[in-house]
Protein backbone atom coordinates (compact mmCIF):
# COMPACT_ATOMS: atom_id res chain seq x y z
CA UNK A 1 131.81 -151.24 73.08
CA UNK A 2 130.50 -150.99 69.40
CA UNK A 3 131.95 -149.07 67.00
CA UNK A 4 129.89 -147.41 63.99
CA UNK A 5 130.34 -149.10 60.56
CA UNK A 6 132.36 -147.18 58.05
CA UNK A 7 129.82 -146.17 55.04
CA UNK A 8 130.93 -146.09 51.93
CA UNK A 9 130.10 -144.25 48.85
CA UNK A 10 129.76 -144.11 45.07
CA UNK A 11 130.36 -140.33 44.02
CA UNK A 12 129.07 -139.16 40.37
CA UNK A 13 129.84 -135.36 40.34
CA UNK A 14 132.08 -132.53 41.13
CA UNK A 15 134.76 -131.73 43.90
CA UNK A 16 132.20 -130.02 45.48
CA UNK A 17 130.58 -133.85 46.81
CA UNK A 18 133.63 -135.27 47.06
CA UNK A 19 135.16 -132.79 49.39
CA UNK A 20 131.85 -132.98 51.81
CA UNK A 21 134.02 -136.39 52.41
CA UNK A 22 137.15 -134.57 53.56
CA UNK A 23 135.29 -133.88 56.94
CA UNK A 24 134.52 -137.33 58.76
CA UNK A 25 135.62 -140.22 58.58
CA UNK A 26 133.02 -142.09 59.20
CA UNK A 27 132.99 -142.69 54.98
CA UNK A 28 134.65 -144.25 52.83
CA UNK A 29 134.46 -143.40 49.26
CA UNK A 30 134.93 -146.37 47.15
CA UNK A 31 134.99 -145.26 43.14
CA UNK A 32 134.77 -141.16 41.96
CA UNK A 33 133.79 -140.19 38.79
CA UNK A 34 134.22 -136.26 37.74
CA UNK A 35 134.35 -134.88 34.36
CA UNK A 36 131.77 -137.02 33.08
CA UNK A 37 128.46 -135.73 31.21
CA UNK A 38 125.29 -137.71 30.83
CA UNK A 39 124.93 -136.66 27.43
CA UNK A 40 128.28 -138.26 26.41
CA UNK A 41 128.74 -140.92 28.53
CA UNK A 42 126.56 -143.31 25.90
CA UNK A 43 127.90 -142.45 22.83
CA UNK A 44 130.20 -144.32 20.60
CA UNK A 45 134.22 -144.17 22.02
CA UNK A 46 137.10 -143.22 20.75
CA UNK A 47 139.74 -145.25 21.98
CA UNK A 48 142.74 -143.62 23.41
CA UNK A 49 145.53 -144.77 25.02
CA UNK A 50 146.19 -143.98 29.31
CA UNK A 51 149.37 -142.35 28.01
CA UNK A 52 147.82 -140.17 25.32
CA UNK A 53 145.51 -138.31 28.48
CA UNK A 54 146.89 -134.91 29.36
CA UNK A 55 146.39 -133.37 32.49
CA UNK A 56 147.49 -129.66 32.64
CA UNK A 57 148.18 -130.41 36.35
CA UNK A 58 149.73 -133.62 35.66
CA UNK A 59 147.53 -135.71 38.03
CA UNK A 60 147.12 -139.66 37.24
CA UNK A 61 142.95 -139.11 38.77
CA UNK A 62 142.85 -136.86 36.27
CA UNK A 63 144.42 -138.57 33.76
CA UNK A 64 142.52 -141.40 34.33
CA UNK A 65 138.77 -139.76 33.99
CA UNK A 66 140.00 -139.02 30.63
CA UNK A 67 141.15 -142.08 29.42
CA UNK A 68 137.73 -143.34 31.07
CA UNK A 69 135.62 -140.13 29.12
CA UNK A 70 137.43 -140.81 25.69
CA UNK A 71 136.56 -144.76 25.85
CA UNK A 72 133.04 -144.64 27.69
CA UNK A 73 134.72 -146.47 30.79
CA UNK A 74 133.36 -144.27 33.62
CA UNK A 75 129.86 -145.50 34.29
CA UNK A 76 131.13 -149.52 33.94
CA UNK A 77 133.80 -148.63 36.77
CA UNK A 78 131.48 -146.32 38.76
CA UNK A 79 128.99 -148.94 39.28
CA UNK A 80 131.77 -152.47 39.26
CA UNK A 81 132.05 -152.42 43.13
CA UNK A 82 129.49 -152.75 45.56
CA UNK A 83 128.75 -149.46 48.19
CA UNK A 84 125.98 -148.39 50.58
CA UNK A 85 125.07 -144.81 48.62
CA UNK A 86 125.68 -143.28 45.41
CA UNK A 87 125.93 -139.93 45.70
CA UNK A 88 125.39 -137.58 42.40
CA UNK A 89 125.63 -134.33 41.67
CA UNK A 90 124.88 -133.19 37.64
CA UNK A 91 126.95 -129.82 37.95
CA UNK A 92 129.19 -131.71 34.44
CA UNK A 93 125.69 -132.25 33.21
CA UNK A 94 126.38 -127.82 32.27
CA UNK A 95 129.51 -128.58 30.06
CA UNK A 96 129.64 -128.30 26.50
CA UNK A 97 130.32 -131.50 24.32
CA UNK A 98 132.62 -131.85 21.42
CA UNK A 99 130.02 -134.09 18.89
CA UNK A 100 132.08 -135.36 16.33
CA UNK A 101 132.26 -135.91 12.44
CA UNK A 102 135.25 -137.97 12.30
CA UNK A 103 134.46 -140.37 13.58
CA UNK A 104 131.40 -139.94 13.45
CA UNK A 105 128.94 -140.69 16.79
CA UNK A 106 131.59 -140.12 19.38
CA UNK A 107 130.87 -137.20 21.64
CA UNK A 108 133.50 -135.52 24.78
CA UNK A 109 132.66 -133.34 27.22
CA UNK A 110 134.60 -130.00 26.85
CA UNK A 111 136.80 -129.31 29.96
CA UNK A 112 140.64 -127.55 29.37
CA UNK A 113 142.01 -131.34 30.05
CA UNK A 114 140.28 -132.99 27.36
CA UNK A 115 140.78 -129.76 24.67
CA UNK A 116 144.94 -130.39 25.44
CA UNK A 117 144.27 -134.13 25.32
CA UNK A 118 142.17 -133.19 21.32
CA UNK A 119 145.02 -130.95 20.58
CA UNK A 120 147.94 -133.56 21.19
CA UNK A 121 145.84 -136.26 19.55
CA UNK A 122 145.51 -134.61 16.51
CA UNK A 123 149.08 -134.32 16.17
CA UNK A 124 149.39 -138.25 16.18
CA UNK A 125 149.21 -139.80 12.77
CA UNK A 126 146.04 -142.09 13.87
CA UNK A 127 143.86 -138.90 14.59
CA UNK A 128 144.60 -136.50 11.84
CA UNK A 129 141.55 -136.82 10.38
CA UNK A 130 139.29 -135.69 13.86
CA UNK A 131 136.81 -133.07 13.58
CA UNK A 132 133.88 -132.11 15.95
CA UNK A 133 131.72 -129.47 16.71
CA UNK A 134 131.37 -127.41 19.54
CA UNK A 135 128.03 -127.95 21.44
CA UNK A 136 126.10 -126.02 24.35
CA UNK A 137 123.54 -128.34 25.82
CA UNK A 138 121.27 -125.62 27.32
CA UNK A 139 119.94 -126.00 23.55
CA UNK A 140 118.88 -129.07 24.48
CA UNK A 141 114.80 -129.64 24.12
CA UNK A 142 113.39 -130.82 27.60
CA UNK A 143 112.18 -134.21 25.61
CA UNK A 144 116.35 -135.08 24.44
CA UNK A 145 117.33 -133.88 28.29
CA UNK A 146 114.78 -136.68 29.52
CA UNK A 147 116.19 -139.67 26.75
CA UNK A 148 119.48 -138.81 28.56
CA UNK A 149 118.67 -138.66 32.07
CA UNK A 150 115.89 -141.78 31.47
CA UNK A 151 118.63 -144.23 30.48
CA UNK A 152 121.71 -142.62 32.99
CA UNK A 153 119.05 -143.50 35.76
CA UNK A 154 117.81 -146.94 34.12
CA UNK A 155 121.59 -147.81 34.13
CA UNK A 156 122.26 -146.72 38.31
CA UNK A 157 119.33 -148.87 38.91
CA UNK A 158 120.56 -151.81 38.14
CA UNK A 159 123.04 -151.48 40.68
CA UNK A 160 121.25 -149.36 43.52
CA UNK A 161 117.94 -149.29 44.61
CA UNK A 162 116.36 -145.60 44.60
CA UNK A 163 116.52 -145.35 48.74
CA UNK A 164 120.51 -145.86 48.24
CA UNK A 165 120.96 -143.05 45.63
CA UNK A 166 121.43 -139.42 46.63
CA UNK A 167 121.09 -136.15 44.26
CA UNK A 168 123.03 -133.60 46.13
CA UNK A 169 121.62 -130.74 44.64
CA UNK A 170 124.31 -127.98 44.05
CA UNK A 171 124.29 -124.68 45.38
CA UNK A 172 126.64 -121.68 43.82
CA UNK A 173 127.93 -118.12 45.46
CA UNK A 174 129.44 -115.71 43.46
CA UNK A 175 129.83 -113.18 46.28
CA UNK A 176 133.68 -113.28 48.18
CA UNK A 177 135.19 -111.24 50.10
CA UNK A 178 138.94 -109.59 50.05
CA UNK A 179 140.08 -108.17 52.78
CA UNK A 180 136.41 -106.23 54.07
CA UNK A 181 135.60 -105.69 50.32
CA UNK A 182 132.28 -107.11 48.32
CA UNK A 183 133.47 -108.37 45.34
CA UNK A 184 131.86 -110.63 42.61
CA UNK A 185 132.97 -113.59 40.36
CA UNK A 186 132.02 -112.30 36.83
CA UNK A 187 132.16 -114.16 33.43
CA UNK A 188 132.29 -117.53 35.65
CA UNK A 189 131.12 -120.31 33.26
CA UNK A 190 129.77 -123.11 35.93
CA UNK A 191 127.70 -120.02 37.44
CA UNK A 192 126.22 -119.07 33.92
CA UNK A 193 124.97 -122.45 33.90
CA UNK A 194 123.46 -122.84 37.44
CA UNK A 195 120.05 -122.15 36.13
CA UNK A 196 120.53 -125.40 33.50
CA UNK A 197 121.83 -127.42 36.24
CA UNK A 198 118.50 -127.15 38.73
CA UNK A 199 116.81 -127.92 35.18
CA UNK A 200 118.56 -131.14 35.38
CA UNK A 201 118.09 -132.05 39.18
CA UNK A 202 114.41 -131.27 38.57
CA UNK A 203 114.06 -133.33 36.12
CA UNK A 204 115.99 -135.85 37.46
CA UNK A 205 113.96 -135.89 40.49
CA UNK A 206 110.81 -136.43 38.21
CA UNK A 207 112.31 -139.08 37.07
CA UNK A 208 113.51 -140.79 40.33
CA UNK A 209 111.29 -139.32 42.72
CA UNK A 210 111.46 -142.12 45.66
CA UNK A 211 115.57 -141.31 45.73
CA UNK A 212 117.08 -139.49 48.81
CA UNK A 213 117.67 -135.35 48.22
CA UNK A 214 120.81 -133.45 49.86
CA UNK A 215 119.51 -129.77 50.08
CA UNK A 216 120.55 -127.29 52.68
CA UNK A 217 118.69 -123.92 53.42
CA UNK A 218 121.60 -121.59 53.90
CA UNK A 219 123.84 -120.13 51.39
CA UNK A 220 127.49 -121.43 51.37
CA UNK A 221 130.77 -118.93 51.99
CA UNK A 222 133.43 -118.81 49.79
CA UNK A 223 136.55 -119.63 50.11
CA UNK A 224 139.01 -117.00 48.25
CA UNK A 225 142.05 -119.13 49.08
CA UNK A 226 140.97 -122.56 48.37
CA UNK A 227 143.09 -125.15 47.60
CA UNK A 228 141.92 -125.66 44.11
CA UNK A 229 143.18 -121.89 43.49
CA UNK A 230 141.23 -118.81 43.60
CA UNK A 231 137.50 -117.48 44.52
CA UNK A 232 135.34 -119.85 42.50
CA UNK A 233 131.50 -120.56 42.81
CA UNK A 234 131.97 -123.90 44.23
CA UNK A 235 134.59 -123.81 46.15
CA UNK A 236 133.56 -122.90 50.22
CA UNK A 237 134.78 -122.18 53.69
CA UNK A 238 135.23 -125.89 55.45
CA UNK A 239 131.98 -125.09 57.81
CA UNK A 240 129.72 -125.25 55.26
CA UNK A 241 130.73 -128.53 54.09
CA UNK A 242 130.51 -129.60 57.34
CA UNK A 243 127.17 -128.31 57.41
CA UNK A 244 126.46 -130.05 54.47
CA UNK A 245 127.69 -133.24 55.85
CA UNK A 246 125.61 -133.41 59.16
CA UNK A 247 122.77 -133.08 56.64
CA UNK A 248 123.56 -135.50 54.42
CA UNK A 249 124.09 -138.21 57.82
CA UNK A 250 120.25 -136.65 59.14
CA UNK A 251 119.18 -138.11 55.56
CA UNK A 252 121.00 -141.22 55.82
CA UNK A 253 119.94 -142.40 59.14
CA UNK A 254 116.68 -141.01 58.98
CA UNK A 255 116.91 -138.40 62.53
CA UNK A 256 114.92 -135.56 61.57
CA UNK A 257 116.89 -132.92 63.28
CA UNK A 258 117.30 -130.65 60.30
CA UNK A 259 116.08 -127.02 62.22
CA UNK A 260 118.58 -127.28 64.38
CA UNK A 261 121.58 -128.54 61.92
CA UNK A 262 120.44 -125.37 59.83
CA UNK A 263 120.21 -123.00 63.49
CA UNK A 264 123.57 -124.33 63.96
CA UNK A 265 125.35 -123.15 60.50
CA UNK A 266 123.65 -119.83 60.85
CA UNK A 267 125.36 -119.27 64.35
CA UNK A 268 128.85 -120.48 63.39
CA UNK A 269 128.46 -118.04 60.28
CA UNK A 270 127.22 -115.07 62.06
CA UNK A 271 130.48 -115.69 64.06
CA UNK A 272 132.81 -116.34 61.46
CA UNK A 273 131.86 -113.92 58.67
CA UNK A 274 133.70 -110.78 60.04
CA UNK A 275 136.64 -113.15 59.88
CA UNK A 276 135.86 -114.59 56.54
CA UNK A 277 135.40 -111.15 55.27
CA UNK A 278 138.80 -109.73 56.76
CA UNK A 279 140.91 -112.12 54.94
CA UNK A 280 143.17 -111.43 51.97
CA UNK A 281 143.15 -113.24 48.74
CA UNK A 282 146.98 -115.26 48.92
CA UNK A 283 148.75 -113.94 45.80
């Protein structure tokens, strides 16, 4: 009797690759780095201390891709141990960045964890002279958005040969339901930067065009009660991840069986969406 070999993974992206893991265990993911941004991750650090991160939630992952973002740790860890796939997904690529003046040459990505981790700093004796400016990349040229993604990809490379690495390109919904009601997510800021993000992974994929794509043709379901808290346009009902995931194993080993993985999805949600649409948002 043989048994199939556990793959594992490299993740650079979002919770919304990591939790495609969360349904098989047939990987393993070996290093995940989140809350990282291509356009900061080369800059010059500033050197913080694992106790000076702050985590709103408290948690030590979290904690720790902070202390990795503030001294330009992440990509040296991401790529230290050996796996069989890195798997990427650009959606931190949208963030804003903090460039600074003091010091000058250092530049953060902007998410709430790293504005309490600015705010405590600056109460510390060492950091009282910090000051940055507020950035939004979309005002990036096309030209400074390939320097960035050129040398991200030059660096993955010398690790993973372009057959190994995976862009799973993100989809978004902004349509939920509460309790047989339409409703919308409004003011949402990762879904006000969708349209930057497929400017990325197109570019991206000009750049590395031999590397594997994770794309699937139907529209993911939210999840209004997800365990990250709350309708949010990246957060789904578990069958589309699984969906997802039988893709994503079609691309790996190469079975080209992707009609009827999409047939599937679109049976199991014709059957489930009067039940997705039924239920009410936990308060």
């Amino acid at each position: 009797m043989t048994t199939n070999k556990i793959k594992k993974v490299d993740i650079f992206g979002t919770c919304y690759t990591r939790e495609l893991f969360n349904t098989t265990a047939e990987y393993q993911v070996n290093t995940y780095l989140m809350q990282q941004s291509i356009f900061t991750m080369f800059s010059k650090p500033l050197n913080i201390g694992i106790e000076d991160a702050i985590s709103h939630d408290n948690f030590n992952f979290k904690k720790r891709m902070i202390y990795y973002e503030f001294n330009k740790m992440g990509l040296n860890r991401l790529l230290d141990k050996s796996a069989d796939y890195l798997i990427i997904d650009l959606s931190d690529g949208a963030r804003d960045i903090f460039e600074f003046n003091e010091p000058l040459g250092v530049k953060i990505v902007d998410t709430h964890d790293i504005e309490l981790t600015l705010k405590c700093l600056k109460k510390k004796e060492k950091y009282k002279n910090m000051s940055m400016k507020c950035f939004d990349v979309r005002n990036y040229s096309d030209d400074e958005i390939k320097i960035y993604l050129k040398r991200f990809i030059d660096e993955i490379l010398k690790k993973y040969n372009p057959e190994k690495i995976i862009l799973n390109r993100v989809q978004m919904q902004n349509i939920y339901y509460d309790n047989n009601v339409r409703k919308t997510i409004d003011n949402s800021f990762i879904y006000s930067r969708y349209d930057f993000i497929k400017r990325l992974e197109d570019m991206f994929l000009k750049l590395l065009p031999n590397c594997k794509v994770l794309y699937t043709k139907y529209e993911p379901v939210l999840d209004i009660n997800h365990r990250f808290g709350g309708p949010h346009p990246m957060h789904f009902e578990h069958m589309y991840y699984e969906y997802r995931m039988n893709v994503l194993n079609a691309i790996i080993n190469d079975d080209k069986t992707f009609d009827e993985i999409n047939k599937t999805y679109k049976d199991m949600y014709e059957q489930t969406i009067s039940q997705v649409k039924s239920k009410t948002i936990k308060l």
